[in-house]
C-alpha atoms as a PDB file:
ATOM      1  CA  UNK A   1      24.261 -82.496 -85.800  1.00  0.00           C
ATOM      2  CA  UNK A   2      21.974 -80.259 -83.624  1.00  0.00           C
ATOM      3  CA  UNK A   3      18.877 -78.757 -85.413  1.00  0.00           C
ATOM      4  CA  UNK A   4      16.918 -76.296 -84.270  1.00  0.00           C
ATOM      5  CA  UNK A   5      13.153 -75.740 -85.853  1.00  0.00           C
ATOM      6  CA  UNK A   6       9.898 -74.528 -85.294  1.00  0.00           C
ATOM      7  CA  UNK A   7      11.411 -72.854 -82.339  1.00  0.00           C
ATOM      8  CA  UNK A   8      12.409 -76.542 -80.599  1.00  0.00           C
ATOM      9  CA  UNK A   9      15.940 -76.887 -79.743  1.00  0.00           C
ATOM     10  CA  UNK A  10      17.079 -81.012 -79.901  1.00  0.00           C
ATOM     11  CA  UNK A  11      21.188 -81.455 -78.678  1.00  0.00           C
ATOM     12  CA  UNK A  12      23.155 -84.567 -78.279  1.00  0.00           C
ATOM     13  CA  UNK A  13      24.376 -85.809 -75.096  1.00  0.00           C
ATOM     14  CA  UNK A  14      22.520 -83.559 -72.532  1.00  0.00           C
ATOM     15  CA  UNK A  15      24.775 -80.437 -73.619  1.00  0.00           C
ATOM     16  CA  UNK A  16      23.821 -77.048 -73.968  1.00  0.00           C
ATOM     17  CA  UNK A  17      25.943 -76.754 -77.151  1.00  0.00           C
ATOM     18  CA  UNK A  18      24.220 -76.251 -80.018  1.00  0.00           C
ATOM     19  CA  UNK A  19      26.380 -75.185 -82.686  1.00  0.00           C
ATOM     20  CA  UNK A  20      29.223 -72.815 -83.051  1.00  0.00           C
ATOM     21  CA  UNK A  21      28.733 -69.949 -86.458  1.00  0.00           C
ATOM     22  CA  UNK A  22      31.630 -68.527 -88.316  1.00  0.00           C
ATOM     23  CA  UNK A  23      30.780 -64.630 -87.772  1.00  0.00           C
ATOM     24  CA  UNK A  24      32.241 -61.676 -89.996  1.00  0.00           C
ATOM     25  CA  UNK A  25      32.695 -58.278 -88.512  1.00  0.00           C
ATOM     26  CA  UNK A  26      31.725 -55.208 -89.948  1.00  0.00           C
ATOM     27  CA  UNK A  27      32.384 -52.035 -88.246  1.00  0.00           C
ATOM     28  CA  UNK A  28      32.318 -54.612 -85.372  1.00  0.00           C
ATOM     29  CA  UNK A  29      28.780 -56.007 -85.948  1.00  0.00           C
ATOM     30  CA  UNK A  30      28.416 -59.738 -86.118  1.00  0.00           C
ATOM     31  CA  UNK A  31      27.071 -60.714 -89.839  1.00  0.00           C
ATOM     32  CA  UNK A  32      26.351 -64.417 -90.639  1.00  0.00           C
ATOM     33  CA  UNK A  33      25.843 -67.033 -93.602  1.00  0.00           C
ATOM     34  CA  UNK A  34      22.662 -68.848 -93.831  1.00  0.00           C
ATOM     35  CA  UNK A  35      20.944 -70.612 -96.354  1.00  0.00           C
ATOM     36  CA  UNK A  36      17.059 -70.358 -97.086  1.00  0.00           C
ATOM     37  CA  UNK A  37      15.304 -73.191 -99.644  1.00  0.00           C
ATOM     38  CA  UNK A  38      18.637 -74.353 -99.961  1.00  0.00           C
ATOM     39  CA  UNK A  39      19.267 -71.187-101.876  1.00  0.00           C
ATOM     40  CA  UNK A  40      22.464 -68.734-101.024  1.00  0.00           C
ATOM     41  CA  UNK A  41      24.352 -68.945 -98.701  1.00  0.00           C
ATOM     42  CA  UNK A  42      23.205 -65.194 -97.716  1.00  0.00           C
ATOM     43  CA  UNK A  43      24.194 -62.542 -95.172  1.00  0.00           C
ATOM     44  CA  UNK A  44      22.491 -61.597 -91.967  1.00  0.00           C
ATOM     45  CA  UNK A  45      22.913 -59.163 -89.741  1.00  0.00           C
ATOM     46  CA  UNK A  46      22.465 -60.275 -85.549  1.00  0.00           C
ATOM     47  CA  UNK A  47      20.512 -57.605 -84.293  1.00  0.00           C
ATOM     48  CA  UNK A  48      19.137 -57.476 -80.715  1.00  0.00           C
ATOM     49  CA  UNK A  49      16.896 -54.407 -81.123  1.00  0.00           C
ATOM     50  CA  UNK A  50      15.480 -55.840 -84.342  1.00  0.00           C
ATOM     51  CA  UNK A  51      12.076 -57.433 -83.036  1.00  0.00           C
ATOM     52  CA  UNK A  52      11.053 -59.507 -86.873  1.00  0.00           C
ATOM     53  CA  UNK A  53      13.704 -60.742 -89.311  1.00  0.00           C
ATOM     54  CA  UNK A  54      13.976 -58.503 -92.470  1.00  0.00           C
ATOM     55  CA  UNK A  55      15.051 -59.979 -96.305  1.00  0.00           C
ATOM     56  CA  UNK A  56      16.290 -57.115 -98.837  1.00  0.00           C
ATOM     57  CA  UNK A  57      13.360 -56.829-101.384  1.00  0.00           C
ATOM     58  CA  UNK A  58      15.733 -58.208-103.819  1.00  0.00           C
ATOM     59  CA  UNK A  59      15.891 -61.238-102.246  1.00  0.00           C
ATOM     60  CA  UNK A  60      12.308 -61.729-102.006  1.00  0.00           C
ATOM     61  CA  UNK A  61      12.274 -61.452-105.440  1.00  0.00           C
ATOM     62  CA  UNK A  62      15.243 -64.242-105.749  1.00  0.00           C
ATOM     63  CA  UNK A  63      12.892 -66.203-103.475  1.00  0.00           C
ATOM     64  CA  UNK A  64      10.117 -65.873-104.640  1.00  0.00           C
ATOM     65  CA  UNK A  65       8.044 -64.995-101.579  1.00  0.00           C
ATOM     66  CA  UNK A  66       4.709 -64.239-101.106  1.00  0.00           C
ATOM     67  CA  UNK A  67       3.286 -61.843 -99.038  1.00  0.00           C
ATOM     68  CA  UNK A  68       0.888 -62.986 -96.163  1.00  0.00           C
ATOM     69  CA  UNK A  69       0.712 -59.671 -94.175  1.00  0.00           C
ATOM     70  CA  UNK A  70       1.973 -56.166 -93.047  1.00  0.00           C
ATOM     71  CA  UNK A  71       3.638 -55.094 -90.145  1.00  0.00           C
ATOM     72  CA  UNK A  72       4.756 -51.535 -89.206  1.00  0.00           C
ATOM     73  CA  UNK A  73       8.684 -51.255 -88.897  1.00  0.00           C
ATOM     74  CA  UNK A  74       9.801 -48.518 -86.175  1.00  0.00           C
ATOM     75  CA  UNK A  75      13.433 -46.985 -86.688  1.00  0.00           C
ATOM     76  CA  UNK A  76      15.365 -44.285 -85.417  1.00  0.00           C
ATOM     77  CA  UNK A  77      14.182 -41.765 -88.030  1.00  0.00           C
ATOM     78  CA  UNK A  78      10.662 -42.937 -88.960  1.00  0.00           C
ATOM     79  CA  UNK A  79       8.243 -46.102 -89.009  1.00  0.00           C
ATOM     80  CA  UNK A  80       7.708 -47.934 -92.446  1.00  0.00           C
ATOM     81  CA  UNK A  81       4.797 -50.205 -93.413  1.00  0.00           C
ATOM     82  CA  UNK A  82       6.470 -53.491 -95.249  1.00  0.00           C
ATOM     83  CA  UNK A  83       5.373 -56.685 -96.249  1.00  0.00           C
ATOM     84  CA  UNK A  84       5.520 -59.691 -94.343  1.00  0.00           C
ATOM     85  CA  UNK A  85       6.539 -63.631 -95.400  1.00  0.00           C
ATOM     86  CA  UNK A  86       6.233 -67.100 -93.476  1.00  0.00           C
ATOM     87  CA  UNK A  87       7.572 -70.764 -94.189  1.00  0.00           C
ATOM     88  CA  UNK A  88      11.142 -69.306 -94.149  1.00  0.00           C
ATOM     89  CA  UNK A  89      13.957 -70.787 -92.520  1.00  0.00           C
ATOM     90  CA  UNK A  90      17.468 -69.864 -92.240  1.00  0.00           C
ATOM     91  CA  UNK A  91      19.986 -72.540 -92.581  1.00  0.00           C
ATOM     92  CA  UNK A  92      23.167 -71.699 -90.658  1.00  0.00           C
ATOM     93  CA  UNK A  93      24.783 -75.317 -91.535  1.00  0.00           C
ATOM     94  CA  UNK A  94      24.603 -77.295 -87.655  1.00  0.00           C
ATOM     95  CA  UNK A  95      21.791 -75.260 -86.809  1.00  0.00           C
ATOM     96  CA  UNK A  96      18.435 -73.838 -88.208  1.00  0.00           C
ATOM     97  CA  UNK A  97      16.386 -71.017 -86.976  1.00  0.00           C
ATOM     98  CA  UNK A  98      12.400 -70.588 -88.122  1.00  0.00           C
ATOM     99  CA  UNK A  99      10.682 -67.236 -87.117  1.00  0.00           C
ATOM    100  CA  UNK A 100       7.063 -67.058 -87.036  1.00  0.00           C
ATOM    101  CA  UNK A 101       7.243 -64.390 -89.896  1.00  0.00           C
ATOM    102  CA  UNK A 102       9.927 -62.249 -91.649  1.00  0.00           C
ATOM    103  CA  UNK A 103       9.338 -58.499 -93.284  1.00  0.00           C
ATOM    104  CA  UNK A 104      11.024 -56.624 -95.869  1.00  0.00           C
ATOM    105  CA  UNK A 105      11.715 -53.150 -95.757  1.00  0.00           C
ATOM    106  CA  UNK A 106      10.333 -51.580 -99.528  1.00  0.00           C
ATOM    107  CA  UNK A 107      12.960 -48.515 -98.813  1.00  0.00           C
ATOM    108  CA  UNK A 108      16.069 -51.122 -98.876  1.00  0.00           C
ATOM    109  CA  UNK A 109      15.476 -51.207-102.385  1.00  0.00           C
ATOM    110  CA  UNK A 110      16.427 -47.990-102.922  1.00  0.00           C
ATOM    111  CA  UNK A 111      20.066 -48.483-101.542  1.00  0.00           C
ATOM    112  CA  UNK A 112      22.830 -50.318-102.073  1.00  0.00           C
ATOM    113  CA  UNK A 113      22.573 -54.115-101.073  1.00  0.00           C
ATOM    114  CA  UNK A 114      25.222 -54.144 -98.181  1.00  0.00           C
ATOM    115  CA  UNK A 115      23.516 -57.761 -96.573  1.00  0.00           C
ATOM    116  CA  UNK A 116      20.492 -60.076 -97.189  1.00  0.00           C
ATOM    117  CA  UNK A 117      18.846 -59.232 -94.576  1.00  0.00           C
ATOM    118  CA  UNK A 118      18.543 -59.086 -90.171  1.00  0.00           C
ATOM    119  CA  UNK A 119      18.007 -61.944 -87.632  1.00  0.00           C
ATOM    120  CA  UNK A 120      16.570 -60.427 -85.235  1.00  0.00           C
ATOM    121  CA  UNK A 121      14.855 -60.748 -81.020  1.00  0.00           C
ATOM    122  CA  UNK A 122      14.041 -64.447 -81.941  1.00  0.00           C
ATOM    123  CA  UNK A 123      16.998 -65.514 -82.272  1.00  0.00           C
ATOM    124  CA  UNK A 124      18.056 -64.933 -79.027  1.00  0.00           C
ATOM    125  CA  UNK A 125      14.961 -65.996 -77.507  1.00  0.00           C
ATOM    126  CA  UNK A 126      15.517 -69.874 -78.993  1.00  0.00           C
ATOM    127  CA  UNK A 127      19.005 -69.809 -77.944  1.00  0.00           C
ATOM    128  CA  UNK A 128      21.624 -68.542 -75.574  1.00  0.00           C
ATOM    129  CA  UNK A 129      23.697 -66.731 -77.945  1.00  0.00           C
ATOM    130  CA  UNK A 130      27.706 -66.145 -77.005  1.00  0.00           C
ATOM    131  CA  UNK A 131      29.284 -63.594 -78.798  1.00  0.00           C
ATOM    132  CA  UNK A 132      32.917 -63.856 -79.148  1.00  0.00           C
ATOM    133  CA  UNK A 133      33.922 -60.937 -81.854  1.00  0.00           C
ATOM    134  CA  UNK A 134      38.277 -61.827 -81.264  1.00  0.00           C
ATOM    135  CA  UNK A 135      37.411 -65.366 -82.388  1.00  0.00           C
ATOM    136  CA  UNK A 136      34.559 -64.583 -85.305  1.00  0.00           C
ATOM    137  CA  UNK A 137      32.162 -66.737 -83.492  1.00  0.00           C
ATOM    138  CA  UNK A 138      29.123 -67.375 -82.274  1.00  0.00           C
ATOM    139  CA  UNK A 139      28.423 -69.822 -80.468  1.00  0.00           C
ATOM    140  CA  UNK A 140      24.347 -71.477 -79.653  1.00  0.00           C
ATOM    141  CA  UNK A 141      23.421 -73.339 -76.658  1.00  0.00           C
ATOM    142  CA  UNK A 142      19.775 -74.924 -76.057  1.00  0.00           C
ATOM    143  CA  UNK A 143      18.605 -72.305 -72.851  1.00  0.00           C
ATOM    144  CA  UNK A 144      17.714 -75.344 -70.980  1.00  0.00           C
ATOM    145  CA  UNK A 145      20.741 -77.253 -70.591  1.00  0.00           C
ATOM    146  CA  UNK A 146      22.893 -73.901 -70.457  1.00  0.00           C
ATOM    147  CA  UNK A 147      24.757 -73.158 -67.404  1.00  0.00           C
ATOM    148  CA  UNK A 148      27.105 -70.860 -66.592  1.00  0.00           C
ATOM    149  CA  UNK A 149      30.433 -70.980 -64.234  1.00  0.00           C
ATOM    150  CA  UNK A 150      32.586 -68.464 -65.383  1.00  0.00           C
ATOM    151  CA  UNK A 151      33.455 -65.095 -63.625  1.00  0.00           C
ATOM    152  CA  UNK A 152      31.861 -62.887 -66.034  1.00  0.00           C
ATOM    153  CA  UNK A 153      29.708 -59.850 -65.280  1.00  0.00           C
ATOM    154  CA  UNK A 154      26.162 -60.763 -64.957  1.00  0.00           C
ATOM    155  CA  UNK A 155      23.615 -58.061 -65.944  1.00  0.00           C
ATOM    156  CA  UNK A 156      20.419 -58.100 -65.258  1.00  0.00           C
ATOM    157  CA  UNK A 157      17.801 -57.086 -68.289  1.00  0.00           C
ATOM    158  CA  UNK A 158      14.437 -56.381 -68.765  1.00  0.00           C
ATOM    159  CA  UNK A 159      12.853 -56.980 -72.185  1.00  0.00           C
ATOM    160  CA  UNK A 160      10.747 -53.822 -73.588  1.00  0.00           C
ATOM    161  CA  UNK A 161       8.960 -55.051 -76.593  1.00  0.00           C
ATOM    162  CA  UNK A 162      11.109 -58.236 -77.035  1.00  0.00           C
ATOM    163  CA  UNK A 163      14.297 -55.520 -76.828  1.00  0.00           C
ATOM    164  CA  UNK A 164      16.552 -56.464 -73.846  1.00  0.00           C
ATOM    165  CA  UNK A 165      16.916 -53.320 -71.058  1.00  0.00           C
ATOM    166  CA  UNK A 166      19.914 -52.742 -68.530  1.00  0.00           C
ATOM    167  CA  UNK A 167      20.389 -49.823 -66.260  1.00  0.00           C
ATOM    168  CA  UNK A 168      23.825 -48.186 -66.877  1.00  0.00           C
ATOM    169  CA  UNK A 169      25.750 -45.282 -65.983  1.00  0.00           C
ATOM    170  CA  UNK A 170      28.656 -42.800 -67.087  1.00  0.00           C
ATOM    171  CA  UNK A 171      30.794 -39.710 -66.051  1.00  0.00           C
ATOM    172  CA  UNK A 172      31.120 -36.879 -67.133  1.00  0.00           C
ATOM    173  CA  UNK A 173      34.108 -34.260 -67.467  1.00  0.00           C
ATOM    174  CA  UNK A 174      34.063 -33.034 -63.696  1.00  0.00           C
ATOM    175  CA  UNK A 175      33.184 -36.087 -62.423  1.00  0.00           C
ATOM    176  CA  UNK A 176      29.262 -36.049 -62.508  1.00  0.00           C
ATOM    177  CA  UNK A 177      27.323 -39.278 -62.702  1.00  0.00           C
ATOM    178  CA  UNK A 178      24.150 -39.612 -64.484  1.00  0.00           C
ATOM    179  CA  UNK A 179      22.258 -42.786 -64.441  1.00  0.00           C
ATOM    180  CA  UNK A 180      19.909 -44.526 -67.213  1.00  0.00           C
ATOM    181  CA  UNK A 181      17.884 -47.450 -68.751  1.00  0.00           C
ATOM    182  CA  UNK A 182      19.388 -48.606 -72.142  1.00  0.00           C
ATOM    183  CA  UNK A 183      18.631 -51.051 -74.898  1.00  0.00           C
ATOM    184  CA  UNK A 184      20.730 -53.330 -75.832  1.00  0.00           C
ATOM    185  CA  UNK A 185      21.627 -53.329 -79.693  1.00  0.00           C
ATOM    186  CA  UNK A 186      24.027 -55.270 -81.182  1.00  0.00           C
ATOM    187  CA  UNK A 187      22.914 -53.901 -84.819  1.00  0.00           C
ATOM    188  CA  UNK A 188      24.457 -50.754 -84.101  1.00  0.00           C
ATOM    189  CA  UNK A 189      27.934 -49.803 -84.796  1.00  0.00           C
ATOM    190  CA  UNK A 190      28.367 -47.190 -82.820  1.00  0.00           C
ATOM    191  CA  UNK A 191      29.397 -46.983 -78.838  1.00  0.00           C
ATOM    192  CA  UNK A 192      26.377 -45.514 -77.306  1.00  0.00           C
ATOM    193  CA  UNK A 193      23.304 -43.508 -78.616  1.00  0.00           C
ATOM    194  CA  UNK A 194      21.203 -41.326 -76.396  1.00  0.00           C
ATOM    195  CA  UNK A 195      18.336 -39.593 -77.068  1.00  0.00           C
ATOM    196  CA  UNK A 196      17.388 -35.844 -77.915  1.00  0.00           C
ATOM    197  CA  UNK A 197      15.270 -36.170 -75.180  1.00  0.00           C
ATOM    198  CA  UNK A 198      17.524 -36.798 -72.856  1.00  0.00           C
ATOM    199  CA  UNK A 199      20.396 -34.810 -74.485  1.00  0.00           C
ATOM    200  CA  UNK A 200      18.558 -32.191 -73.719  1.00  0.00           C
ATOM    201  CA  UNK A 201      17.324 -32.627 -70.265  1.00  0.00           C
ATOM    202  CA  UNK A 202      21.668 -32.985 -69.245  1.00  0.00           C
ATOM    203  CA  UNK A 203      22.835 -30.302 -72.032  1.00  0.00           C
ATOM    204  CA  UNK A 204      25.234 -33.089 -72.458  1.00  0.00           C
ATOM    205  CA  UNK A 205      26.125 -31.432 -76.044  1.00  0.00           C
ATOM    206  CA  UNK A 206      27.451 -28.312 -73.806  1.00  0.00           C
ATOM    207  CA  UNK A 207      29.162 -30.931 -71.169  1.00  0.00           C
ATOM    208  CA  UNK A 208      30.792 -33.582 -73.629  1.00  0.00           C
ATOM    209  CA  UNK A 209      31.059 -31.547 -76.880  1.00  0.00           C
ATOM    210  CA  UNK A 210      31.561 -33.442 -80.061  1.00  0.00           C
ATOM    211  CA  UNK A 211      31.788 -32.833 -83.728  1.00  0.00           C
ATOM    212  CA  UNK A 212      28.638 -32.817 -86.033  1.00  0.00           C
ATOM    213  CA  UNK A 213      27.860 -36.068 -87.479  1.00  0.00           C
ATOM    214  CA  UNK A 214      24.467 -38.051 -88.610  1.00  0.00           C
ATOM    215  CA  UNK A 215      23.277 -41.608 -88.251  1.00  0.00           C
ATOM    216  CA  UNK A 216      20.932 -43.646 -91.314  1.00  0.00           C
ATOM    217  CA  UNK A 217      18.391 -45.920 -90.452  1.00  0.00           C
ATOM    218  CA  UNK A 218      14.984 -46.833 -91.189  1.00  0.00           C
ATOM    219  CA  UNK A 219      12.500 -44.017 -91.585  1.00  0.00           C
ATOM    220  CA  UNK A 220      15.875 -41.417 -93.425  1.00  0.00           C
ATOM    221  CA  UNK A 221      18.431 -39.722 -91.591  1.00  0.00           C
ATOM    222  CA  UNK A 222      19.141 -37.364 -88.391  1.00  0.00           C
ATOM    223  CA  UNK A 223      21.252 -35.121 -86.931  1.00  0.00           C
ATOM    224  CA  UNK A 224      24.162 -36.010 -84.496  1.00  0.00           C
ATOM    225  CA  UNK A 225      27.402 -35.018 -82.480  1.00  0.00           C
ATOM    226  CA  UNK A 226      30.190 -37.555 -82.008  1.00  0.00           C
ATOM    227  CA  UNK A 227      31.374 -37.457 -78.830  1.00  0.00           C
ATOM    228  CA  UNK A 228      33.836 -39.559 -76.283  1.00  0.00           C
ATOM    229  CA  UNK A 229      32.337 -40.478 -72.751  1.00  0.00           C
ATOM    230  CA  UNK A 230      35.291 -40.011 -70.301  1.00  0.00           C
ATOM    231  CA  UNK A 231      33.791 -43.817 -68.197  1.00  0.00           C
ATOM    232  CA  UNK A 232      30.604 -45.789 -69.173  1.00  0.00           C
ATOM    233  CA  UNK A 233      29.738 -48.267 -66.966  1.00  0.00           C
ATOM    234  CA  UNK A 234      27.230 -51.597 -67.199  1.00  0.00           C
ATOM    235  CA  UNK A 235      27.544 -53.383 -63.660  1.00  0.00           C
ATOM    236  CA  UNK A 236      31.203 -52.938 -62.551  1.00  0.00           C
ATOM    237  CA  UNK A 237      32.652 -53.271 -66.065  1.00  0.00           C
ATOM    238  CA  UNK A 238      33.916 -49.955 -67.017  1.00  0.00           C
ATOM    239  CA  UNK A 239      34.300 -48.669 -70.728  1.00  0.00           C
ATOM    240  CA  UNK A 240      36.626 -45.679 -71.176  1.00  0.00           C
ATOM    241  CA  UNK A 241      36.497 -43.127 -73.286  1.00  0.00           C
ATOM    242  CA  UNK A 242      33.198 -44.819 -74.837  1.00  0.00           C
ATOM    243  CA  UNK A 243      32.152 -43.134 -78.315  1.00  0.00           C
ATOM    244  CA  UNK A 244      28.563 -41.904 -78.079  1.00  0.00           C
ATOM    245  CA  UNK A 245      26.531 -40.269 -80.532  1.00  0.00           C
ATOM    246  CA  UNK A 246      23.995 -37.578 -79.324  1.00  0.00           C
ATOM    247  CA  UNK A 247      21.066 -37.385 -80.806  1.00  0.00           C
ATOM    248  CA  UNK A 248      20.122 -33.686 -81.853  1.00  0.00           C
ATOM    249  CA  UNK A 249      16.563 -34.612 -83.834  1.00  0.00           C
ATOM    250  CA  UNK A 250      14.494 -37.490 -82.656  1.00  0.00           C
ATOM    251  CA  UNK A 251      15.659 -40.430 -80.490  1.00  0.00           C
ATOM    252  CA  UNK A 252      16.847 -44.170 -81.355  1.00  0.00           C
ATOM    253  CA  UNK A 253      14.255 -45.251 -78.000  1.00  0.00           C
ATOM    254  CA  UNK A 254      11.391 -43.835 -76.817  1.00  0.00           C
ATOM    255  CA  UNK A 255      11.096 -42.039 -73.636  1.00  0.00           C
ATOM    256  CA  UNK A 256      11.734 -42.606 -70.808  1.00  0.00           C
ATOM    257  CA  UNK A 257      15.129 -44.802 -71.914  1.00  0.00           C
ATOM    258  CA  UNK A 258      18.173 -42.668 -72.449  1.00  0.00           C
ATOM    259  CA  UNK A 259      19.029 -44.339 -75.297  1.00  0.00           C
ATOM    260  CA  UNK A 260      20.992 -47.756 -76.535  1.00  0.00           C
ATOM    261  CA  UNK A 261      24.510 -49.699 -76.337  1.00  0.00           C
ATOM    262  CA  UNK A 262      25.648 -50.783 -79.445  1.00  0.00           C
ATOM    263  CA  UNK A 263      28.712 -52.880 -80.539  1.00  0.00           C
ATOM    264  CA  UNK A 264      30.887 -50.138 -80.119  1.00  0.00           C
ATOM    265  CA  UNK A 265      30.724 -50.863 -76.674  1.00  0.00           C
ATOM    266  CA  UNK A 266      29.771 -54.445 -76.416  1.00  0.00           C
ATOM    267  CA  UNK A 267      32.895 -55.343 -79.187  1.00  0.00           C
ATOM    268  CA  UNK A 268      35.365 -54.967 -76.462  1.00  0.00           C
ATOM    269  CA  UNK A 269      34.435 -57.608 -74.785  1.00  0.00           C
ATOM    270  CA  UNK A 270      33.029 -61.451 -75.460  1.00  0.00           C
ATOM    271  CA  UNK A 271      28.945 -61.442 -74.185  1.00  0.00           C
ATOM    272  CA  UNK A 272      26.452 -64.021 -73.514  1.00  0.00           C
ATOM    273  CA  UNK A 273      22.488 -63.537 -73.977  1.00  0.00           C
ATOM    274  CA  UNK A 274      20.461 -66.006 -71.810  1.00  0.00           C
ATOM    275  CA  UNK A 275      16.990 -64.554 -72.808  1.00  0.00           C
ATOM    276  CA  UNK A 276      15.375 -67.227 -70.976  1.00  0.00           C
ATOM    277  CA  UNK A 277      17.321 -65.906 -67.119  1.00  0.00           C
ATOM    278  CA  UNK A 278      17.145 -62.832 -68.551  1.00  0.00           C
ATOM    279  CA  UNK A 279      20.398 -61.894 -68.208  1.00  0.00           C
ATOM    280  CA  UNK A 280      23.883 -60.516 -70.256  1.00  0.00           C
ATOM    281  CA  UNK A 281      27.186 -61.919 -69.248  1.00  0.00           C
ATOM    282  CA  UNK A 282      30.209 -59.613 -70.307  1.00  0.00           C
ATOM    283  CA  UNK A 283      33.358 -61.866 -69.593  1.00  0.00           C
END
């Protein structure tokens, strides 16, 4: 058995592998089961852009928690105050993962209770996290005794408030090339988001078209148009006919990013986060 706490990784055998997690998919974004007081098991979202764990208030409640702070909670349609919680750690059976601190979002408990909650930058910071959505898997290495032989595409990222950043590009009908930075976030379902800022600046509403749509998230709701990007590229691995949506109030990044990748994109394909080489793999 490998166990992971208090952020210190301990493997058998000199091997980077740590443990391998049963994933579900929903609209192609990896949930798992973890346990917490030996309570549950419960459902978490992975979530690359999410920078603290969250819990659903109700499951505070089921808890029991007590508060021992407040952190501000940034999303793509507002910011939200919540409370904050220590001492928790999520079981995920051959593995355990303890944060410094979780939140929980006091809007969530006005909506319906889709999950338990969001694991969130940390995650991927204690280990090198493979996902493979066509096998429902994740699978945990210790950073240190990772390597990697394979023939993959290796991306270079930068990490913008614990949020991992890769420069990217994509044509458009005509053949123009435009060229951006990009967050990585593997808590959103859709292909790519870009930012009214930057929707804007290449009238890319005009260029790609789209029908009128919306996204949710924390902070309410905003305005969209679902579109299809003719080629999106990250290194030389191209994506055709990528599904964007184009943000026509506010942004999901702040400026000067163009916006994020989300698993509508990343699903096609099996990727590895080394946080600690700073680096994405897309095999």
């Amino acid at each position: 058995m490998a166990l992971l706490l208090a952020s210190t990784i301990f493997s058998s055998g000199g091997e980077s592998l740590v443990a391998r997690v049963p994933i579900k998919l929903q609209h192609g974004r990896a949930v798992v089961s973890a346990k917490i007081d030996e309570k549950g098991p419960y459902t978490f979202l992975v979530d690359t852009a999410c920078t603290i764990p969250t819990l659903h208030p109700e499951l505070v409640d089921e808890l029991g928690l007590q508060p021992s702070g407040r952190v501000r909670i940034h999303g793509i349609a507002g910011i939200e105050r919540a409370p904050t919680y220590r001492n928790v750690v999520f079981d995920l059976g051959k593995a355990a993962y303890k944060p410094r601190r979780v939140a929980s979002i006091p809007s969530e408990r006005e909506h319906h209770r889709h999950r338990d909650g969001v694991i969130g930058s940390g995650f991927f910071e204690t280990f090198v996290v493979e996902f493979r959505p066509k096998e429902k898997a994740l699978v945990l290495h210790s950073p240190k005794e990772f390597e990697y032989s394979g023939k993959g595409e290796v991306v270079s990222f930068r990490l913008r408030e614990e949020i991992p950043v890769i420069d990217a590009s994509f044509e458009l009908p005509g053949g123009e090339t435009l060229k951006g930075e990009f967050e990585v976030d593997t808590g959103c379902d859709s292909g790519i988001c870009m930012g009214e800022h930057f929707v804007k600046q290449h009238s890319l509403v005009k260029k790609l078209g789209g029908k009128d749509s919306e996204k949710f998230g924390v902070g309410g709701r905003v305005d969209t148009a679902d579109a299809r990007i003719p080629i999106f590229r990250i290194g030389k691995r191209e994506f055709k006919k990528a599904q964007a949506d184009l943000f026509l109030d506010g942004s999901p990044v702040d400026e000067p990013l163009a916006g994020h990748i989300g698993m509508g994109v990343l699903g096609r394909t099996a990727v590895i986060f080394d946080y600690s080489r700073r680096r994405m793999i897309l095999e």
